[in-house]
Protein backbone atom coordinates (compact mmCIF):
# COMPACT_ATOMS: atom_id res chain seq x y z
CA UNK A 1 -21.82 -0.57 22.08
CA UNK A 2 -18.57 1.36 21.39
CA UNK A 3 -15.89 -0.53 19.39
CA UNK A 4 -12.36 -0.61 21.07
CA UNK A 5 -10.01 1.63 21.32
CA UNK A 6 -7.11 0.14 18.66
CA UNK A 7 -3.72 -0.79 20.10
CA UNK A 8 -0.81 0.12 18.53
CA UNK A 9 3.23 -0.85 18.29
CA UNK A 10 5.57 1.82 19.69
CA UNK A 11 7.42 1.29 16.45
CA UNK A 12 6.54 0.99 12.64
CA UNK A 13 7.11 -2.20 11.34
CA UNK A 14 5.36 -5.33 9.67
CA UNK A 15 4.63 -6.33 12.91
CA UNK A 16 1.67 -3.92 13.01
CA UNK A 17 -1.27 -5.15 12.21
CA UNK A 18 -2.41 -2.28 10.24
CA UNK A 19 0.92 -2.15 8.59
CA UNK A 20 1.58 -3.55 4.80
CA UNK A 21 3.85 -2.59 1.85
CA UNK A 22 2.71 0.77 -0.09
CA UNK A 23 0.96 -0.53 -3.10
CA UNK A 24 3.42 2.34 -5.43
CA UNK A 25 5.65 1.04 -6.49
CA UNK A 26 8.97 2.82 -5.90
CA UNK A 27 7.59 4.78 -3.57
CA UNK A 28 10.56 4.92 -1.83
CA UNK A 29 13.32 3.92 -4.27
CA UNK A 30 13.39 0.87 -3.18
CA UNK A 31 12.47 -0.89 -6.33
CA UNK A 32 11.22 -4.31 -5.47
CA UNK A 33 14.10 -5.48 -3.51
CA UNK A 34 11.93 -4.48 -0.41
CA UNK A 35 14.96 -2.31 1.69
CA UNK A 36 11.82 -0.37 2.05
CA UNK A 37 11.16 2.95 4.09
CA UNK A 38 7.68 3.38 3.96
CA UNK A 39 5.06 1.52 5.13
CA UNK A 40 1.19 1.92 4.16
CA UNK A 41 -1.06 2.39 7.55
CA UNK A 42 -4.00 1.14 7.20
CA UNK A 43 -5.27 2.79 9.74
CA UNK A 44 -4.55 5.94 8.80
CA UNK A 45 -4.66 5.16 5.04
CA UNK A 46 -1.36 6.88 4.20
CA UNK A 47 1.97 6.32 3.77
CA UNK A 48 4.20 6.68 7.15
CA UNK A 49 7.98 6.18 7.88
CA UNK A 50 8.88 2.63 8.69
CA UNK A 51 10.87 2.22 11.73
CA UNK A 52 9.75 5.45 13.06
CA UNK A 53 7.12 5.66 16.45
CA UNK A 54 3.85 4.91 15.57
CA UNK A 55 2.30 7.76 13.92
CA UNK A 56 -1.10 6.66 14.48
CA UNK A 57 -0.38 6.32 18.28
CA UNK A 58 1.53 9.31 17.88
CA UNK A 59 -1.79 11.21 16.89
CA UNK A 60 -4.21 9.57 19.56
CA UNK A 61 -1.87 10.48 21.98
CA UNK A 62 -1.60 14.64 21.17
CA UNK A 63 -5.85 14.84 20.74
């Protein structure tokens, strides 16, 4: 049997469930007062731009 197809947000954010903070620390200047702009995707296992439209949705969509 096929797994699922994965849902995903329309936006980047902790809501996701494949969403969690980048495990550099820094990453994004942000120190560890968490005014973050990155997010790591677990789905994509990478860094992507929090508050920006899904990227992994983003890439389903265009294949």
């Amino acid at each position: 049997m096929a797994e699922p197809e994965p849902t995903f947000p329309k936006w980047c954010d902790l809501s996701c469930p494949h969403a969690a903070f980048p495990d550099e620390s820094g990453l994004d200047g942000s120190g560890s007062c968490r005014t973050f702009l990155a997010l790591r995707c677990g789905y994509l296992d990478e860094i992507v731009t929090k508050n920006a439209p899904c990227e992994a949705a983003r890439r389903r969509d265009r294949s």
